[in-house]
Protein backbone atom coordinates (compact mmCIF):
# COMPACT_ATOMS: atom_id res chain seq x y z
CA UNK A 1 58.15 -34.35 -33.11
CA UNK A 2 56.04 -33.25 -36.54
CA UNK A 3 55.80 -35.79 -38.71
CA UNK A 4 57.43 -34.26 -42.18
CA UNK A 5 54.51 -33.55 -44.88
CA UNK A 6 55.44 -33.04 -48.11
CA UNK A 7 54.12 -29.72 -49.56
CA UNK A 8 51.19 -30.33 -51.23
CA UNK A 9 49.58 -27.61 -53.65
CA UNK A 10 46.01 -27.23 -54.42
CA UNK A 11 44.66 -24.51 -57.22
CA UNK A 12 42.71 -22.09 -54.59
CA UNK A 13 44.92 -19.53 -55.77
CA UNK A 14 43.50 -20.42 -59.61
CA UNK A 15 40.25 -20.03 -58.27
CA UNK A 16 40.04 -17.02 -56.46
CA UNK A 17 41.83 -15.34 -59.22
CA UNK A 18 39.24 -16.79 -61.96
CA UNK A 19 36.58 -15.29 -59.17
CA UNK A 20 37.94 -11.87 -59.17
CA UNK A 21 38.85 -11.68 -63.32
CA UNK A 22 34.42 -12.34 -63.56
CA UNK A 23 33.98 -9.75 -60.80
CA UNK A 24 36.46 -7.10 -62.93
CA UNK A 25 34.58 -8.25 -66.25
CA UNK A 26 31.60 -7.23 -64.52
CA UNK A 27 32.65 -4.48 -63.18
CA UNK A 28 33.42 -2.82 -66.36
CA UNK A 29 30.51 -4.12 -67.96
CA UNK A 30 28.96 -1.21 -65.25
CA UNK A 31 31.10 1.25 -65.47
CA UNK A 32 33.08 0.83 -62.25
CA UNK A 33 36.43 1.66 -63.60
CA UNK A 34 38.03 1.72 -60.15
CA UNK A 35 36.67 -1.07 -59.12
CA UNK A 36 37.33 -3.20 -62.19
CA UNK A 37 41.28 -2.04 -62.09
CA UNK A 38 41.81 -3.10 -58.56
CA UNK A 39 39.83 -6.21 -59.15
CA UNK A 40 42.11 -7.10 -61.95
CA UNK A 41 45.31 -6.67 -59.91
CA UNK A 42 44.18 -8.82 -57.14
CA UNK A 43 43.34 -11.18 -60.30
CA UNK A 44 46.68 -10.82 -61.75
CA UNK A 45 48.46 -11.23 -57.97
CA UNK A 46 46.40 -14.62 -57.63
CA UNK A 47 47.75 -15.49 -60.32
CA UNK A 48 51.13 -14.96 -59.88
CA UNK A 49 51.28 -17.22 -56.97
CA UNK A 50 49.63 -19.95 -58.26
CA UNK A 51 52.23 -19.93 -60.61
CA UNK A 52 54.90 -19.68 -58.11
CA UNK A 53 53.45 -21.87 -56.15
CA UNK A 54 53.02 -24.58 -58.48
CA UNK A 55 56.73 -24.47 -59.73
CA UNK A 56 57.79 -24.46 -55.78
CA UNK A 57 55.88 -27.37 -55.92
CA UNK A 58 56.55 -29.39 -58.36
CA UNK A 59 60.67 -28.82 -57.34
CA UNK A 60 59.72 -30.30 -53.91
């Protein structure tokens, strides 16, 4: 039927959270607290599955 593709990983996840650690940086720069904490937890969430991603990966 489907031909079987291996997984393959690529480092959105890396970027996005890079994206959203600047945004949080800048958002404290301003003095949007709220803003800046949520910004870092989607940060530290991106990263988190990169990193779980990668290791899936590299086991496959």
């Amino acid at each position: 039927m489907f031909p079987l593709v291996p997984l393959q990983f690529s480092g959105e996840f890396l970027q996005y959270a890079i994206v959203f650690f600047v945004l949080a940086i800048l958002a404290a720069l301003v003095g949007a607290r709220g803003i800046a904490g949520i910004t870092m937890e989607i940060a530290r969430l991106f990263v988190l599955l990169f990193i779980v991603l990668a290791v899936i990966s590299l086991l496959l």
